[in-house]
Protein backbone atom coordinates (compact mmCIF):
# COMPACT_ATOMS: atom_id res chain seq x y z
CA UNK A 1 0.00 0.00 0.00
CA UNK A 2 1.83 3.28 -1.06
CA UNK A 3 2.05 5.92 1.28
CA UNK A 4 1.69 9.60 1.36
CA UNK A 5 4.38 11.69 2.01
CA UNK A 6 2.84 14.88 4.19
CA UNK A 7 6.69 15.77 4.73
CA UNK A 8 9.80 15.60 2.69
CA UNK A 9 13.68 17.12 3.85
CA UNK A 10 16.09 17.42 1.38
CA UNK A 11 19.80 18.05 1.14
CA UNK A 12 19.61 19.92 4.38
CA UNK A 13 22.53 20.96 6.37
CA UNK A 14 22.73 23.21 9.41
CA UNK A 15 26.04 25.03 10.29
CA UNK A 16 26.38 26.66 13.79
CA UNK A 17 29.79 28.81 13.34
CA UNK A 18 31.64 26.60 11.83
CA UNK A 19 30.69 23.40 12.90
CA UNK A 20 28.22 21.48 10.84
CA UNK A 21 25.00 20.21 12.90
CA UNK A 22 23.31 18.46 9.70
CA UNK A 23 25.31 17.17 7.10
CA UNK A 24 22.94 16.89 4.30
CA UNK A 25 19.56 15.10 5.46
CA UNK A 26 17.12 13.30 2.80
CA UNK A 27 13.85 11.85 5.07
CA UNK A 28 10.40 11.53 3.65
CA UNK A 29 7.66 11.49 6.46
CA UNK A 30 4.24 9.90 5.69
CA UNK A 31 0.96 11.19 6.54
CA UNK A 32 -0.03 9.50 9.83
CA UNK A 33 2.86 7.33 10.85
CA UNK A 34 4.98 8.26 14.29
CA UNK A 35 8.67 8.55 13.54
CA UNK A 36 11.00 8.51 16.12
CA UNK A 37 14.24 10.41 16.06
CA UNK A 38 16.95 8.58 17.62
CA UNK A 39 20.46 8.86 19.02
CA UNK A 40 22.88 9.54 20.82
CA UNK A 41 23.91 13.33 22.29
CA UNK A 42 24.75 15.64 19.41
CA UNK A 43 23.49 13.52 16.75
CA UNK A 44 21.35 16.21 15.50
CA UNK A 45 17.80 15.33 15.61
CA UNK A 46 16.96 17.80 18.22
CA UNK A 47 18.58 20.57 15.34
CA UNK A 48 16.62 18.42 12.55
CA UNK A 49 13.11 18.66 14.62
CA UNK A 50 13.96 22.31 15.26
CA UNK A 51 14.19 23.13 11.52
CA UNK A 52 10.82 21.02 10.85
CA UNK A 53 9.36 23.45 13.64
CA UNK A 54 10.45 26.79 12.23
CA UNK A 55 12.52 27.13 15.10
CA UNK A 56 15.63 27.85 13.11
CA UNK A 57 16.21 27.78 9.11
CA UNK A 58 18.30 25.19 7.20
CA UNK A 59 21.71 26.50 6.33
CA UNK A 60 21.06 25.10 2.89
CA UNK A 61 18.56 22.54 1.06
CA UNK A 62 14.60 22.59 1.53
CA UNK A 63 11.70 20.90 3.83
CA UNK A 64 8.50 20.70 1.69
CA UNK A 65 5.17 20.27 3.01
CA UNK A 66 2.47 18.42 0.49
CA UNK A 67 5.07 19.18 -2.05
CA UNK A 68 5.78 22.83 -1.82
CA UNK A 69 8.87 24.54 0.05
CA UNK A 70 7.70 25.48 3.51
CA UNK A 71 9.89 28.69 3.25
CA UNK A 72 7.41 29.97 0.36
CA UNK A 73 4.42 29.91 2.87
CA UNK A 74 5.12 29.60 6.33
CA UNK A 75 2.15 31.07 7.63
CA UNK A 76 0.21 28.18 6.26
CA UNK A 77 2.79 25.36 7.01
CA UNK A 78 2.56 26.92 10.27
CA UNK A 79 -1.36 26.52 10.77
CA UNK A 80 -1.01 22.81 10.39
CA UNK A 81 1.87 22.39 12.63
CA UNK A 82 1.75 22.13 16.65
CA UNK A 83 5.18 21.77 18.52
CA UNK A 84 5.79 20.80 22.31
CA UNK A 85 9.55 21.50 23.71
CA UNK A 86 11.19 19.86 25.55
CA UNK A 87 11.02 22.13 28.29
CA UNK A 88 7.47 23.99 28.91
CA UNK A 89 7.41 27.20 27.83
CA UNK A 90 4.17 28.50 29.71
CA UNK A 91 2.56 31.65 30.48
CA UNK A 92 3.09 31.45 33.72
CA UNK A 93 1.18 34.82 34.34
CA UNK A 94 -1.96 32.63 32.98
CA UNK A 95 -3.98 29.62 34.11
CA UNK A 96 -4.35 26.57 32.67
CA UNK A 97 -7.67 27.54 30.72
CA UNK A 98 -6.19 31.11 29.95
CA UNK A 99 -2.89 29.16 28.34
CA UNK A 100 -5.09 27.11 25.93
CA UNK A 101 -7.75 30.15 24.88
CA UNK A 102 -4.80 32.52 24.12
CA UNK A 103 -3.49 29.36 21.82
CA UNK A 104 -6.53 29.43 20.09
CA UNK A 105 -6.38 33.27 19.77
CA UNK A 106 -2.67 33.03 18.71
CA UNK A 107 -4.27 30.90 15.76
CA UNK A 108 -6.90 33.50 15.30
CA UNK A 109 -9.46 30.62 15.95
CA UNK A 110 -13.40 31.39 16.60
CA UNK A 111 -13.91 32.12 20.14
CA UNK A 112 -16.94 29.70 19.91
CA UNK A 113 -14.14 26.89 18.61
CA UNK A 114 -11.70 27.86 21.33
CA UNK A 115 -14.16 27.30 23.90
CA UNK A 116 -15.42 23.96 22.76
CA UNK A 117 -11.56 22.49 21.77
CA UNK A 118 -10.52 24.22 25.40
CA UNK A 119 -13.18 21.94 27.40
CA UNK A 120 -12.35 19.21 25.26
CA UNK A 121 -8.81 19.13 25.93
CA UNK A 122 -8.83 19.67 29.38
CA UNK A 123 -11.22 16.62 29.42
CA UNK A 124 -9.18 14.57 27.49
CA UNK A 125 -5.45 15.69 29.40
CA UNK A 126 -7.33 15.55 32.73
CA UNK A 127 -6.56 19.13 33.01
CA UNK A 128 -10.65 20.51 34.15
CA UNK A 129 -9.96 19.95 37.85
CA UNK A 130 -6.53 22.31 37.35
CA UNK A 131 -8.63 24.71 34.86
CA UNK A 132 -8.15 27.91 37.44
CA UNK A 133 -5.03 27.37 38.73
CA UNK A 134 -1.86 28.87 37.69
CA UNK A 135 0.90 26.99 35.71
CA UNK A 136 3.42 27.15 38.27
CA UNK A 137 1.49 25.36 40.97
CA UNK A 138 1.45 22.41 38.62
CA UNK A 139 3.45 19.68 38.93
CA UNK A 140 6.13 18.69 36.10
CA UNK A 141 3.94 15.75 34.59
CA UNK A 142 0.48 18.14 34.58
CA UNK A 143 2.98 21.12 32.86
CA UNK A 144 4.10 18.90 29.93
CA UNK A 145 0.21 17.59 29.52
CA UNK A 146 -0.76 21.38 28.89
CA UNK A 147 1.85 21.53 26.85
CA UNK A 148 0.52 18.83 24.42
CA UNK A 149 -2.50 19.82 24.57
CA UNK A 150 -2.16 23.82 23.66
CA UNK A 151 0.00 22.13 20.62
CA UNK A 152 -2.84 19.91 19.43
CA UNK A 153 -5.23 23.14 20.00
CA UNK A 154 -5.47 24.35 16.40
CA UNK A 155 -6.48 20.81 15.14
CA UNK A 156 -2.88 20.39 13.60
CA UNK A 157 -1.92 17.83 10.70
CA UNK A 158 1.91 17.50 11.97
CA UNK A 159 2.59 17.48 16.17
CA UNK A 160 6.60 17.86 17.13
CA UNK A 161 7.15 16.26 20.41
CA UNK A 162 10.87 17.09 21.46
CA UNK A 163 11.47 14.91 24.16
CA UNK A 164 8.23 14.79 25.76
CA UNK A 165 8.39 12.43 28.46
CA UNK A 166 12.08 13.32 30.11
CA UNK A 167 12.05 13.15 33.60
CA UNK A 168 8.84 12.21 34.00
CA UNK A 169 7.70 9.15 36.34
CA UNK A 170 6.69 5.70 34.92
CA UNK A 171 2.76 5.78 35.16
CA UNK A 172 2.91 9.63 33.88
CA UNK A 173 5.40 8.60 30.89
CA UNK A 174 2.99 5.45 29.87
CA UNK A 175 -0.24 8.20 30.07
CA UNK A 176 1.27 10.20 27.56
CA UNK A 177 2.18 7.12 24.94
CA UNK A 178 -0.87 7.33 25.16
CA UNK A 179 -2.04 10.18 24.40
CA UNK A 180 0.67 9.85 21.69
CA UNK A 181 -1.14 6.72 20.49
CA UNK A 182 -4.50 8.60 20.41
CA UNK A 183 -2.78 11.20 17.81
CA UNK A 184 -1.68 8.42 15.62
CA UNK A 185 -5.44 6.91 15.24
CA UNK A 186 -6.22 9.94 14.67
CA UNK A 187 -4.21 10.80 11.17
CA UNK A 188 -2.02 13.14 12.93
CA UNK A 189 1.48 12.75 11.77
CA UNK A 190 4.10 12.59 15.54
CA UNK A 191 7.56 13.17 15.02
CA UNK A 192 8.63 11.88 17.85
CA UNK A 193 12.65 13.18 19.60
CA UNK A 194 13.28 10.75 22.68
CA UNK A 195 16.35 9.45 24.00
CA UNK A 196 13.85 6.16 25.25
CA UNK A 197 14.59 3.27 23.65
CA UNK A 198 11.74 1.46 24.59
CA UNK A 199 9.51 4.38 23.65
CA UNK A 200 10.38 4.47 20.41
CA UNK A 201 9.84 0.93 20.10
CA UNK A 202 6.15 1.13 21.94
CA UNK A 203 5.25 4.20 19.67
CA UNK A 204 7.08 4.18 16.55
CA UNK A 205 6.23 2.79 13.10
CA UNK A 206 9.48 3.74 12.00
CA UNK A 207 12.93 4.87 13.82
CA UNK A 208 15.39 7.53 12.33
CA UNK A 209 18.68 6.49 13.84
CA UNK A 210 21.35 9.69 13.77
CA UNK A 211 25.10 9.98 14.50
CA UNK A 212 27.01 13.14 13.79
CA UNK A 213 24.33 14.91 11.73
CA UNK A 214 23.68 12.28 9.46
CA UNK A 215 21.22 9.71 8.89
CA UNK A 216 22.41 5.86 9.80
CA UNK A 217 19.12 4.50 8.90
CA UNK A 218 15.21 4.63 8.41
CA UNK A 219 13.09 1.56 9.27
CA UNK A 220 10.63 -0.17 11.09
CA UNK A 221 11.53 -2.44 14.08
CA UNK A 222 10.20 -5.31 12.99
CA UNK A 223 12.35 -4.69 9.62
CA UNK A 224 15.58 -4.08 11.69
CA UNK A 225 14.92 -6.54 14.57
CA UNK A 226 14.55 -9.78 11.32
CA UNK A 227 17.56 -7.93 9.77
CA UNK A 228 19.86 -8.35 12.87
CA UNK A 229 18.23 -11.27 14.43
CA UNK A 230 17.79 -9.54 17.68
CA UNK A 231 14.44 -9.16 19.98
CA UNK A 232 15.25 -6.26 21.77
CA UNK A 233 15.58 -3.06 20.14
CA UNK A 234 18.01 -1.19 22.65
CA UNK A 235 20.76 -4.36 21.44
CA UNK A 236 20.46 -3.08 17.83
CA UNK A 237 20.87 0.90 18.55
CA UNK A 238 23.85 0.05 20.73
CA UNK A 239 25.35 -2.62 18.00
CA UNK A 240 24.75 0.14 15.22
CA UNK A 241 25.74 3.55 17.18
CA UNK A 242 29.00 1.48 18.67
CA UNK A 243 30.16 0.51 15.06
CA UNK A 244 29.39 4.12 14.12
CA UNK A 245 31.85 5.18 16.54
CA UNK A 246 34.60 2.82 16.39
CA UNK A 247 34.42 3.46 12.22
CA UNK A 248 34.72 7.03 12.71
CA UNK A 249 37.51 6.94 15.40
């Protein structure tokens, strides 16, 4: 069954001084899947899911969206796109209702919309009971929920989760697979930055291993797991990232 791409990167580097970050990237990303960036510290996908967020430019090459540049319209790429960091980045002046409405506004929603996707986000985060109170009497688990959720408030097509589950406890990190889950049955596209092995493999339909700002490899885990004859994914991403490092030494 072919596959839509919703997402394509091409040729793109990224050059911080004079150090290069990405060393020409080619990834297509399908409408709908959850691909997991992967590896080890520096490797570059937290600069690669930066670029795919606006965040920062490429030095050179394109990122096109349904086919045309993102750079030609970003406005419209994006009104389709919602991005959580890593770290919240909160009104913490607002509440937890007051962070989600002024989302909507951001997006220039109807107030009659922003109302109804409010409640029904709050609902669906567990979020009503906190609705009044301010972000910094939350705890870190509840913060990164609102943060999700005032990224999926403008109904986007393509969600950026950098690292969304760091530091969190167990139970917490296992609610918000899934949530993650939930996107995916719901056509949204996840690209998905984690340094958690077995999150990647719980979530992912495909992993995007990186070393030095390059691409190692694309595939599914069932693909990679018959390929090496291994069951457990964290023996394959040590076996390739080791050989990685003891071929560029």
């Amino acid at each position: 069954m072919a596959k839509n791409t919703i997402l394509s990167v091409q040729g793109v580097t990224k050059v911080f001084g004079a150090k290069p970050a990405l060393a020409g990237i080619d990834l297509d990303i399908y409408e709908g899947e959850v691909l997991a960036l992967l590896g080890v510290n520096g490797a570059g996908k937290t600069t690669l899911s930066s670029i795919l967020a606006t965040l920062h430019p490429a030095t050179t090459g394109d990122v096109q969206y349904h086919g045309a540049s993102i750079y030609k319209n970003l406005i419209r790429y994006r009104k389709d796109l919602g991005y959580c960091p890593q770290h919240p980045n909160l009104d913490t002046m607002l509440t937890v209702r007051d962070n989600l409405i002024f989302a909507g506004r951001y997006f220039v929603m109807p107030q009659k919309t922003i109302i109804e996707r409010t409640n029904r986000l709050m609902e669906q985060f567990g979020l009503m009971v906190y609705a009044q109170a301010t972000v910094q009497s939350l705890s870190g688990g509840y913060q990164q929920r609102l943060s999700i959720a005032r990224a999926l408030m403008h109904d986007p097509k393509v969600v950026i989760l950098d690292e969304p589950t760091v530091g969190l406890d167990p139970h917490i990190r296992r609610q918000l697979w899934e949530v993650i889950k939930e996107l995916k049955a719901h056509g949204i596209t996840v690209i998905l930055t984690t340094h958690y092995l077995d999150e990647a493999e719980a979530l992912a339909d495909r992993v995007c291993i990186m070393h030095r700002g390059k691409i190692l490899l694309i595939e599914t885990l069932a693909a990679l797991k018959e390929k090496h004859e291994k069951k457990r994914f964290e023996d394959i991403f040590i076996e390739l990232t080791k050989n990685e490092q003891n071929g560029g030494s």
